[in-house]
Protein backbone atom coordinates (compact mmCIF):
# COMPACT_ATOMS: atom_id res chain seq x y z
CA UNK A 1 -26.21 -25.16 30.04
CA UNK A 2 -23.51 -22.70 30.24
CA UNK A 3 -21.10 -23.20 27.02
CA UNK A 4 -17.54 -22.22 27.45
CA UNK A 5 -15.44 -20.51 24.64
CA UNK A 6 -14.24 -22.52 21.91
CA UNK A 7 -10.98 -19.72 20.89
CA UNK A 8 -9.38 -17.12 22.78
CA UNK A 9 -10.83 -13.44 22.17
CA UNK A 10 -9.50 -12.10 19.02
CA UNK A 11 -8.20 -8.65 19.51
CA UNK A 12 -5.74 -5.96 18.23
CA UNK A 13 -2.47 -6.20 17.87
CA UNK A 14 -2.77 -9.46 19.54
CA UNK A 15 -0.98 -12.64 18.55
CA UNK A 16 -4.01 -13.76 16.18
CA UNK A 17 -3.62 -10.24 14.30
CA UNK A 18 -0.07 -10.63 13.95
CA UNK A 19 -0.70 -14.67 12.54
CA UNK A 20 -3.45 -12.67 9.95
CA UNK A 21 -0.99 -10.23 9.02
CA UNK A 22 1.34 -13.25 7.84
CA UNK A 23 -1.04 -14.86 6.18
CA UNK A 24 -2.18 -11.67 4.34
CA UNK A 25 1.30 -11.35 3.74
CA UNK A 26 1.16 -14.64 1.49
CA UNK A 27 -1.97 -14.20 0.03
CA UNK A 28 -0.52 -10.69 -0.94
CA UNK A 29 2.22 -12.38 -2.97
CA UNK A 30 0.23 -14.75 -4.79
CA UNK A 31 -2.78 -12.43 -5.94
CA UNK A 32 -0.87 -9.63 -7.29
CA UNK A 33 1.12 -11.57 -9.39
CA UNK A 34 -0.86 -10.69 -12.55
CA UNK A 35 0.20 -7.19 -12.37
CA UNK A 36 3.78 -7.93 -12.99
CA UNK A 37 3.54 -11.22 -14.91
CA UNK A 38 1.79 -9.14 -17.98
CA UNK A 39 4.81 -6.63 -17.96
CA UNK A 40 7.12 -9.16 -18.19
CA UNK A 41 5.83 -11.07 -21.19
CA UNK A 42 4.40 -7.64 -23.10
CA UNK A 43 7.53 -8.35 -25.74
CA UNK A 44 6.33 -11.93 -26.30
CA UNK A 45 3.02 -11.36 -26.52
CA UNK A 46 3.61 -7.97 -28.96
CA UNK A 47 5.29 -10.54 -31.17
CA UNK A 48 3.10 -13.32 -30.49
CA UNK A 49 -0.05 -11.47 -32.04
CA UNK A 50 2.01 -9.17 -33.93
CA UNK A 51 0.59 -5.67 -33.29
CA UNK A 52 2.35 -2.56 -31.83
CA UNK A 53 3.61 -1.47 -28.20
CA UNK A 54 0.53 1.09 -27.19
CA UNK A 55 -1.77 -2.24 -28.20
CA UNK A 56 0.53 -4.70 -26.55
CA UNK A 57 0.41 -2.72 -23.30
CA UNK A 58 -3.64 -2.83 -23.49
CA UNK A 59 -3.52 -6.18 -21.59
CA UNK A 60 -2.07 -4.48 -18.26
CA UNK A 61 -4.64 -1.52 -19.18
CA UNK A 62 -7.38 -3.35 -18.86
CA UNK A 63 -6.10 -5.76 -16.01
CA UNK A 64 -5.64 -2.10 -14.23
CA UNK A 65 -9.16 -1.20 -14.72
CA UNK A 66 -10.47 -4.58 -13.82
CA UNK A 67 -8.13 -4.77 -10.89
CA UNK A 68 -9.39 -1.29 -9.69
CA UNK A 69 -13.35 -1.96 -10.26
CA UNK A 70 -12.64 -5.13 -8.11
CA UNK A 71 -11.50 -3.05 -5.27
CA UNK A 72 -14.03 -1.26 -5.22
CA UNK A 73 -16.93 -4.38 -5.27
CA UNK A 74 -14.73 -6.04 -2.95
CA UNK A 75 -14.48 -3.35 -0.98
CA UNK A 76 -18.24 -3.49 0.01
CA UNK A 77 -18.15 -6.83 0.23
CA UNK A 78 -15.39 -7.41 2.52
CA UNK A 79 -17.29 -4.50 4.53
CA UNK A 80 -20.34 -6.56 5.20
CA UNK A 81 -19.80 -10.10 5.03
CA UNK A 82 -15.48 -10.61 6.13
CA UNK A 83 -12.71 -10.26 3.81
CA UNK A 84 -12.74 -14.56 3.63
CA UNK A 85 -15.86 -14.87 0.56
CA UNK A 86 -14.27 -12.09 -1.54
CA UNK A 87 -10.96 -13.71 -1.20
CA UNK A 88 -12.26 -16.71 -2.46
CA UNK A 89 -14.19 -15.31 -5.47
CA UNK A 90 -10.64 -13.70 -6.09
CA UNK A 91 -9.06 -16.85 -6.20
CA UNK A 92 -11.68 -18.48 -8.45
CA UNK A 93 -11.08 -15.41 -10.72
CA UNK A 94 -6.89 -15.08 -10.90
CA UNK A 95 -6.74 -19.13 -11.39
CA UNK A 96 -9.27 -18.99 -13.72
CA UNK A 97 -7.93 -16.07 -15.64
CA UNK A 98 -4.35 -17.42 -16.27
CA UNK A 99 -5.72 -20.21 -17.67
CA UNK A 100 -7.82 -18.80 -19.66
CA UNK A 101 -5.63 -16.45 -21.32
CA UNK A 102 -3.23 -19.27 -22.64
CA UNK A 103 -5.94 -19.97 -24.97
CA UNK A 104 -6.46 -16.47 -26.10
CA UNK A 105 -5.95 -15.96 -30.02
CA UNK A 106 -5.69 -12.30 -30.43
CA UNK A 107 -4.56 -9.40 -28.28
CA UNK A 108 -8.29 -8.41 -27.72
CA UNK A 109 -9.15 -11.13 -26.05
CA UNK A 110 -6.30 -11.70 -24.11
CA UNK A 111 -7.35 -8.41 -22.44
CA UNK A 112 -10.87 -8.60 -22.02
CA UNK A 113 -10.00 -11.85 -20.17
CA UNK A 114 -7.01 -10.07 -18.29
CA UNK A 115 -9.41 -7.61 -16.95
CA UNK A 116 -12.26 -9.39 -16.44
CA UNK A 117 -10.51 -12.63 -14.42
CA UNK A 118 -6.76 -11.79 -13.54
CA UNK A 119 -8.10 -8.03 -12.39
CA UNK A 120 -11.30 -8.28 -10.98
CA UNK A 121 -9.62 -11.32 -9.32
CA UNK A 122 -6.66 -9.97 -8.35
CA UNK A 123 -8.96 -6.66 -6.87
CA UNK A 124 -10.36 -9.27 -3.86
CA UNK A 125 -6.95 -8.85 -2.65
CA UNK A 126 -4.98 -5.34 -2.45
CA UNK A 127 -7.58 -2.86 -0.76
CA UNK A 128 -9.62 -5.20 1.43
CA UNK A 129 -6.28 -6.81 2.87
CA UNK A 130 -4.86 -3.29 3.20
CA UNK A 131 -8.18 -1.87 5.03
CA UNK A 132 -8.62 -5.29 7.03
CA UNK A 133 -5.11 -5.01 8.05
CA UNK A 134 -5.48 -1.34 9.51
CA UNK A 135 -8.69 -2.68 11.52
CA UNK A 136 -6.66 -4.85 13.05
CA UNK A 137 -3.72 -2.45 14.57
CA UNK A 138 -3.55 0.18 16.36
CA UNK A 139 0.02 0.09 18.17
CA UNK A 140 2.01 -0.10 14.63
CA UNK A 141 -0.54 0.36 12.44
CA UNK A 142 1.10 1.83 10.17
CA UNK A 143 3.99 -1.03 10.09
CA UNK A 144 1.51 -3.00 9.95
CA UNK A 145 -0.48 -1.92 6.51
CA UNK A 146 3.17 -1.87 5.37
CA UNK A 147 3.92 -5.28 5.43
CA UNK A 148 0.47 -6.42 4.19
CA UNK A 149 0.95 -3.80 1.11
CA UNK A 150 4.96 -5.37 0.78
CA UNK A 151 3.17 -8.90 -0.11
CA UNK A 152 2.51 -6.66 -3.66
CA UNK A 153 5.89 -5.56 -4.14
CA UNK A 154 7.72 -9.03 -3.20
CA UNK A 155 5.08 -10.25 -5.61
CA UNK A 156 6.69 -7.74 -7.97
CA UNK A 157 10.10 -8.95 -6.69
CA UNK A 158 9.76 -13.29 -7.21
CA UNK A 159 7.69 -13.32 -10.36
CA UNK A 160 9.17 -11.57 -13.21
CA UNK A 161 12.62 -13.57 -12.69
CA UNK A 162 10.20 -17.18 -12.50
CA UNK A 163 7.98 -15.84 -15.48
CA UNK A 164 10.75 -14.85 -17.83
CA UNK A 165 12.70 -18.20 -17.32
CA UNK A 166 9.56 -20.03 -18.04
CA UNK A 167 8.53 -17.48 -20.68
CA UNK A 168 11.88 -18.44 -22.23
CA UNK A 169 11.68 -22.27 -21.93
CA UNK A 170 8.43 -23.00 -22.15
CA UNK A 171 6.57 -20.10 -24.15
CA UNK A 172 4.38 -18.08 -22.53
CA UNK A 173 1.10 -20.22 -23.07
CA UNK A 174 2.43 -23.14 -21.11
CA UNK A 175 3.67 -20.61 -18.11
CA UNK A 176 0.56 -19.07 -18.10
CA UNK A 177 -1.46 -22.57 -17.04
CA UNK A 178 0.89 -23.18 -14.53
CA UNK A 179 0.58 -19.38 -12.75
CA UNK A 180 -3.16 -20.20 -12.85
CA UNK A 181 -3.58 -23.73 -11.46
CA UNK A 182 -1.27 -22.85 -8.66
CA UNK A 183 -2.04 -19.05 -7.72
CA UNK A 184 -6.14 -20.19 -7.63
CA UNK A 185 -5.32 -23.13 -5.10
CA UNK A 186 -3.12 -21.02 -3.05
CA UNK A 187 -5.08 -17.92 -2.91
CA UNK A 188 -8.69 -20.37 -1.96
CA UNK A 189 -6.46 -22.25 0.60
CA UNK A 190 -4.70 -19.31 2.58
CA UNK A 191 -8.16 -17.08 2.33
CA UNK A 192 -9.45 -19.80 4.45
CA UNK A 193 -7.29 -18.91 7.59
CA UNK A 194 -9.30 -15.33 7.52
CA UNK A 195 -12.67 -15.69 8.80
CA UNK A 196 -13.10 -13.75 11.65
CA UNK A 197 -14.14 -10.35 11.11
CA UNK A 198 -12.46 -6.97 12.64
CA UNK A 199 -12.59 -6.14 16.38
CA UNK A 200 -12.57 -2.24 15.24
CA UNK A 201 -15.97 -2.67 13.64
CA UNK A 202 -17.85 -3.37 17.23
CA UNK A 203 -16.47 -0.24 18.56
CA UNK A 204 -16.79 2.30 15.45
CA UNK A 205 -18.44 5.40 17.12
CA UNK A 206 -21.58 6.38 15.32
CA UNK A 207 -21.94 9.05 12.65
CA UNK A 208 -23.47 12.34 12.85
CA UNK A 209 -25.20 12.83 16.23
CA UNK A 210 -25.20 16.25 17.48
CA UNK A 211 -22.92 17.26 20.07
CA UNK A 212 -20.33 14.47 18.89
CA UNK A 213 -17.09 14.82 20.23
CA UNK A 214 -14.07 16.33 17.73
CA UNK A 215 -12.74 13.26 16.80
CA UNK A 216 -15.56 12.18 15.75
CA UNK A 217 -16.90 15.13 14.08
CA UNK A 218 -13.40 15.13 12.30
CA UNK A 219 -14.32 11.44 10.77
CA UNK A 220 -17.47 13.16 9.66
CA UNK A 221 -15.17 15.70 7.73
CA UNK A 222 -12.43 15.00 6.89
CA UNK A 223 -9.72 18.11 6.38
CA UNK A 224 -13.02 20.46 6.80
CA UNK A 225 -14.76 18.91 3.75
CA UNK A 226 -17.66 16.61 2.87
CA UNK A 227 -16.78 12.47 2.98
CA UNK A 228 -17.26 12.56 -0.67
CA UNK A 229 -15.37 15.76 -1.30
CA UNK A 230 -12.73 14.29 0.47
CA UNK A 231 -12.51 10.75 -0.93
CA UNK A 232 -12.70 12.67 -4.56
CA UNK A 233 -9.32 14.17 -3.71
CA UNK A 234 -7.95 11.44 -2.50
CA UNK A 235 -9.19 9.54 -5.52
CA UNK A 236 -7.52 12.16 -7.90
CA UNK A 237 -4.50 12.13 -5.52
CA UNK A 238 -4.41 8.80 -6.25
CA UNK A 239 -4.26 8.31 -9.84
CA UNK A 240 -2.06 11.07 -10.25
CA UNK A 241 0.59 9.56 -8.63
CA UNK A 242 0.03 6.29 -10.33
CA UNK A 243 -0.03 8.04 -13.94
CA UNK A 244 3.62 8.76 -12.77
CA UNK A 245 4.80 5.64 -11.08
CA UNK A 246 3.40 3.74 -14.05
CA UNK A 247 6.67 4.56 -16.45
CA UNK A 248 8.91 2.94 -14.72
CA UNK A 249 6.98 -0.19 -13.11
CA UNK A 250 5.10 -1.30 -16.49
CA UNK A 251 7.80 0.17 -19.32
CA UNK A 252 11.16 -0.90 -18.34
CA UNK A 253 11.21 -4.39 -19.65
CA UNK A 254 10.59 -2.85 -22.53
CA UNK A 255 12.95 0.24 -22.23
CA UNK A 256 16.16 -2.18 -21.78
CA UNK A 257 14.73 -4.44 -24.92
CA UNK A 258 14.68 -1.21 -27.02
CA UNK A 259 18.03 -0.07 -25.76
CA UNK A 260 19.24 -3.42 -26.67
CA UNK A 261 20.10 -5.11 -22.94
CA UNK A 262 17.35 -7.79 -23.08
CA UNK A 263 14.23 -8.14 -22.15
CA UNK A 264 16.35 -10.30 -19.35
CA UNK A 265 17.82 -7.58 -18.21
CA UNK A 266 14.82 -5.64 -18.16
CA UNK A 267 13.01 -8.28 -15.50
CA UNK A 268 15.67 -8.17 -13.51
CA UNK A 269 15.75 -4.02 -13.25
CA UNK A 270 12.03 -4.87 -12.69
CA UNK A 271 12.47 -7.27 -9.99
CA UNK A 272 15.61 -5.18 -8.13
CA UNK A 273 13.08 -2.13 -8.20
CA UNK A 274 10.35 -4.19 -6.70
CA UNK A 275 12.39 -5.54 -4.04
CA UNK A 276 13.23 -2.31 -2.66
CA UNK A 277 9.73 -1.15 -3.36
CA UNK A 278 9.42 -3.59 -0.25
CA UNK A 279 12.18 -1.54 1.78
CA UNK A 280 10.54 1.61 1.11
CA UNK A 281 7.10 0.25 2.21
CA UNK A 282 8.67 -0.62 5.78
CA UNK A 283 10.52 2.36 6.13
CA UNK A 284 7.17 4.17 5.44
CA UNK A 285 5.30 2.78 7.39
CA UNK A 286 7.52 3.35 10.54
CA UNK A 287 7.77 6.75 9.54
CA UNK A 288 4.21 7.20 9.17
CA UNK A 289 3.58 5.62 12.73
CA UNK A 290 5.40 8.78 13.92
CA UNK A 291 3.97 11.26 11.62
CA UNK A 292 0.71 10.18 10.02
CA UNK A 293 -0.87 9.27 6.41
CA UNK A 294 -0.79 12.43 4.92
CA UNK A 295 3.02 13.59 5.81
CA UNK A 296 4.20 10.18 4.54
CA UNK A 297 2.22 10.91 1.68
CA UNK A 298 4.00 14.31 0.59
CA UNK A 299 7.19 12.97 1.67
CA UNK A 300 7.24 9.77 -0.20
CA UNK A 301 5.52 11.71 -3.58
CA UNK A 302 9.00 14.43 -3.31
CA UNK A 303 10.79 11.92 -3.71
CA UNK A 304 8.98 9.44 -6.21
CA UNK A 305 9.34 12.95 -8.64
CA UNK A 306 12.86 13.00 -8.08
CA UNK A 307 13.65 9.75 -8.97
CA UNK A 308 11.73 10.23 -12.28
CA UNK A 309 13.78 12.82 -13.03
CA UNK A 310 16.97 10.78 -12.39
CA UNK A 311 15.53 8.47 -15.53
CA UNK A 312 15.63 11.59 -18.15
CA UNK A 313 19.91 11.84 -18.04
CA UNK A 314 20.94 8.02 -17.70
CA UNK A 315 20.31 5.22 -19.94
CA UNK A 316 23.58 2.95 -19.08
CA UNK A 317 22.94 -0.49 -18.20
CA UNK A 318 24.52 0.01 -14.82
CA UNK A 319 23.32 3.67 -14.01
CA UNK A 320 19.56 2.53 -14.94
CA UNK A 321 19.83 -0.41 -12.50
CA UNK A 322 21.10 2.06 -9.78
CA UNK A 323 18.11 4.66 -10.80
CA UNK A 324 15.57 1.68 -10.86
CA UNK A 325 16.86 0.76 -7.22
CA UNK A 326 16.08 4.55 -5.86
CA UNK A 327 12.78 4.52 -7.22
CA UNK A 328 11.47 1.71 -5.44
CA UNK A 329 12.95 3.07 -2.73
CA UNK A 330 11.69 6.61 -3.00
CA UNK A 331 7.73 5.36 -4.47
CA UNK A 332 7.02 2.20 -2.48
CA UNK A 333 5.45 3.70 0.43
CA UNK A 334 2.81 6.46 -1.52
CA UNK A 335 -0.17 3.57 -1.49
CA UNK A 336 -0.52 2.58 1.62
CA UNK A 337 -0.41 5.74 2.98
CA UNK A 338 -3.96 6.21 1.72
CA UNK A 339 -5.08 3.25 3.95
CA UNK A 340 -3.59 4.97 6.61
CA UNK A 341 -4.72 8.44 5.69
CA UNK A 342 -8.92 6.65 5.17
CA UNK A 343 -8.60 4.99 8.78
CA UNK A 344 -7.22 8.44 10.35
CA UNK A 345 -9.99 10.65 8.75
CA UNK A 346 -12.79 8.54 7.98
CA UNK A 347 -15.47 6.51 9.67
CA UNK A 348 -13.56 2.18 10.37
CA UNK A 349 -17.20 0.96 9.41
CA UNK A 350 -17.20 2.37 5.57
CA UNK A 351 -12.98 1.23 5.52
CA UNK A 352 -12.26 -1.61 2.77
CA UNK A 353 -15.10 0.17 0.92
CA UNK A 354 -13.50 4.00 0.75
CA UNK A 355 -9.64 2.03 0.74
CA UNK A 356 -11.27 -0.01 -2.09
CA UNK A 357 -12.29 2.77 -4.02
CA UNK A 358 -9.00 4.96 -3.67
CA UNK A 359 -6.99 1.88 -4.03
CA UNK A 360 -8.99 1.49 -7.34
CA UNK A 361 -8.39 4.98 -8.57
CA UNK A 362 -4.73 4.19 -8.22
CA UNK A 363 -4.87 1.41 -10.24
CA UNK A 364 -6.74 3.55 -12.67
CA UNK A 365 -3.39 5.65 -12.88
CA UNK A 366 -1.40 2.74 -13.33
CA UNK A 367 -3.68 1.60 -16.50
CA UNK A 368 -3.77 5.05 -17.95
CA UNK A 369 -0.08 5.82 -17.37
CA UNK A 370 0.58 2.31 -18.68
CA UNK A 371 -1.07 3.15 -22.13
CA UNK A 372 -0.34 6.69 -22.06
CA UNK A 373 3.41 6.17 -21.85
CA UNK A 374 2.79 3.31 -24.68
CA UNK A 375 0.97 5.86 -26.77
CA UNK A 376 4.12 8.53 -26.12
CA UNK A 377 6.16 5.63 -27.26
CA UNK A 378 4.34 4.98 -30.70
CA UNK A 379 4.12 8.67 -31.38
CA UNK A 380 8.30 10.05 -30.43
CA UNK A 381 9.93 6.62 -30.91
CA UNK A 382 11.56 7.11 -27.09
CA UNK A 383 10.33 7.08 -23.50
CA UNK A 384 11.65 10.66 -22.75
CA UNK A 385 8.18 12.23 -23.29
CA UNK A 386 6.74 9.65 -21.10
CA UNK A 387 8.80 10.53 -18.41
CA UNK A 388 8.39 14.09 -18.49
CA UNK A 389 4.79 13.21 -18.43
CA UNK A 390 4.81 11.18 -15.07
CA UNK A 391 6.73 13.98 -13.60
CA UNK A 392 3.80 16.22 -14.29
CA UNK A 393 0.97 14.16 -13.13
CA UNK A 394 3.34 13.68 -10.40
CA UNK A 395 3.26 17.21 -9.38
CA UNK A 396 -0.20 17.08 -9.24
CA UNK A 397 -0.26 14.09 -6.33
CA UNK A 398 2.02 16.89 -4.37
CA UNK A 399 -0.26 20.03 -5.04
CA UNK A 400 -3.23 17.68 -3.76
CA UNK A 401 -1.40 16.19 -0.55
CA UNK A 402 -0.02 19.38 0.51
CA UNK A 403 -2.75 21.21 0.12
CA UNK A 404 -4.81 18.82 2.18
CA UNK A 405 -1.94 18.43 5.38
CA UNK A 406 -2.62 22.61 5.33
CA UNK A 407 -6.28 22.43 5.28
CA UNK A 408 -5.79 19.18 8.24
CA UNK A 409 -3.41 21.46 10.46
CA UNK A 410 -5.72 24.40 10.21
CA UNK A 411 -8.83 22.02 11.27
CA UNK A 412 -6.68 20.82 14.59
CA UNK A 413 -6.10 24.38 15.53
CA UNK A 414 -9.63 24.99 15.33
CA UNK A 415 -10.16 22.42 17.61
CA UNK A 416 -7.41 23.17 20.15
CA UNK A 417 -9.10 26.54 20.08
CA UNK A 418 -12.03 25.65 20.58
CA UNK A 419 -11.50 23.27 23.76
């Protein structure tokens, strides 16, 4: 008996991709709220269990590292069975984990369960969405990763004004329960909208067999190096640029307490610098439709160094909300251009798990510049080490990107030569 088709095909950039991309969008918003949340209540908590600011920024260390190991674990899972079950374990973990840190009685275990719940949770959702995303595009791909990656930064953007007015009524504990009971349900419930599996998969080319064509021999080395060469650059590219953007993002709540605006004030710097984090991601990702992953890339990491810079003269209440604004507008578009650079160079089949794993080396920068800029703190008494510092490692993510868009324009004059 011949059976007729219960749905319509699901293809790229077709109406069911764009209705994914939404919902990715949401579930975006909801999972990376633990990121921010911890930043904003680092000043309770430090005077909640009464120890000192590098220990009181452990918590977002650790969520960092968790959040990056998920990635990666996700990664592969979202690879081979759908980015729907790892979702779901995500949402099991993030609910879980809020609720579980209310209960916490020192700063130790507040962290361990940070990392373990709220960032191996939380790492179900960046990279996979971000690599499922680009499988799904191919039009405005790079649009397209930017709106999925914006669901962090309008997470970044809602919660820290919600969590401090809680924080400030309610005490942290109590806010806590509430960010867990309703970030698990909505997480488990929206994940459930994303069970079909990538159209790009069925026609990845296969790897390695002689004679393959250039593009695909290009997949097969990336900029005229090994796959794990590559991804190891990318991976150091990665955290490098993270080490740097880490001052600002996790620090500034902080920053205006110490300089005696509020730790009020300080979400609200947060929460304006998020918000055009999400401009920046847009703007990126048009740009990098035109001119690819790695160009965006440079670009967007000259001007995430500048901006650091513009922190080291000003500390004014107004003049630090105008710097805060022009570094989410200069920064927000540097980590989803390594989606974008991963699907250009390297094979669609292996994408959430390489995304996962660069993606998770990013993170890795944003725990260790979290902590290092902490540890700068406790040892010089001001943050203008710290910055100094970012703007190194900064450098760094430039020397790296640069030198890899030479070694990729060499490799496509080979080819052109060559045909």
């Amino acid at each position: 008996m011949e059976t007729t088709p219960s749905r319509p095909a699901r293809l790229p950039d077709s109406r069911y991709a764009v209705m994914r991309l939404v919902v990715t969008l949401l579930i975006m918003t909801v999972g990376s709220s633990g990121m921010y949340v911890v930043s904003v209540v680092l000043p309770a908590v430090q005077a909640d269990f009464g120890v000192a600011r590098a220990e009181a920024s452990l918590p977002y260390t650790l969520l960092m590292v968790g959040f990056g190991l998920g990635g990666v674990v996700m990664g592969k899972l979202a690879d081979r069975y759908g980015v729907m079950w790892p979702l779901l374990l995500g949402a099991v973990g993030v609910g879980t984990g809020f609720v579980a840190s209310s209960f916490t009685s020192g700063i130790l275990g507040f962290s361990l369960v940070q990392a373990l719940f709220i960032g191996l949770g939380s790492g179900a959702v960046f990279a996979p969405l971000v690599a499922d995303t680009s499988l799904w595009f191919v039009k405005r791909r790079g649009m397209a990763v930017a709106v999925c990656a914006s669901g962090n930064y309008v997470a970044g953007a809602v919660w820290p004004p919600i969590v401090q007015h809680f924080v400030e009524v309610a005490g942290w504990r109590p806010t806590y329960v509430g960010l867990g009971l309703f970030c698990g349900v909505a997480m488990a419930g929206l994940a459930l909208c994303l069970r079909e599996r990538p159209p790009a998969l069925a026609a990845a080319p296969a790897a390695g067999p002689a004679g393959a064509s250039p593009v695909v021999a290009a997949a097969m080395r990336p900029f005229g190096l090994s796959l794990g060469m590559a991804q190891g650059l990318l991976c150091v590219a990665g955290t490098a640029c993270c080490v740097a953007m880490a001052m600002p993002q996790v620090h500034i709540v902080a920053y205006c307490t110490d300089l005696g605006y509020g730790a009020a004030r300080g979400a609200q710097m947060l929460s304006l610098m998020l918000a055009c984090g999400i401009v920046s991601r847009l703007v990126s990702g048009a740009i990098c439709d035109r001119i690819g992953g790695l160009r965006t890339l440079l670009l967007d990491s000259v001007l995430q160094g500048l901006a650091l810079l513009m922190f080291l003269p000003f500390d004014g209440l107004v003049p630090l909300f105008v710097v805060s604004a022009l570094f989410g507008l200069f920064q927000g578009g540097i980590v989803p251009s390594y989606a974008i650079i991963v699907r250009e160079h390297f094979p669609p089949a292996e994408a959430s798990a390489r995304v996962g794993t660069i993606i998770g080396c990013t993170l890795l920068g944003m725990a260790l510049g979290g902590w290092m800029s902490g540890k700068v703190f406790d040892l010089t008494g001001s943050y203008h080490a710290a910055f100094l510092n970012g703007i190194a490692w900064n450098l760094l993510n430039m020397a790296i990107a640069l030198t890899l868009l030479l070694r990729t324009r060499g490799r496509l004059r080979g080819f052109a030569t060559a045909g």
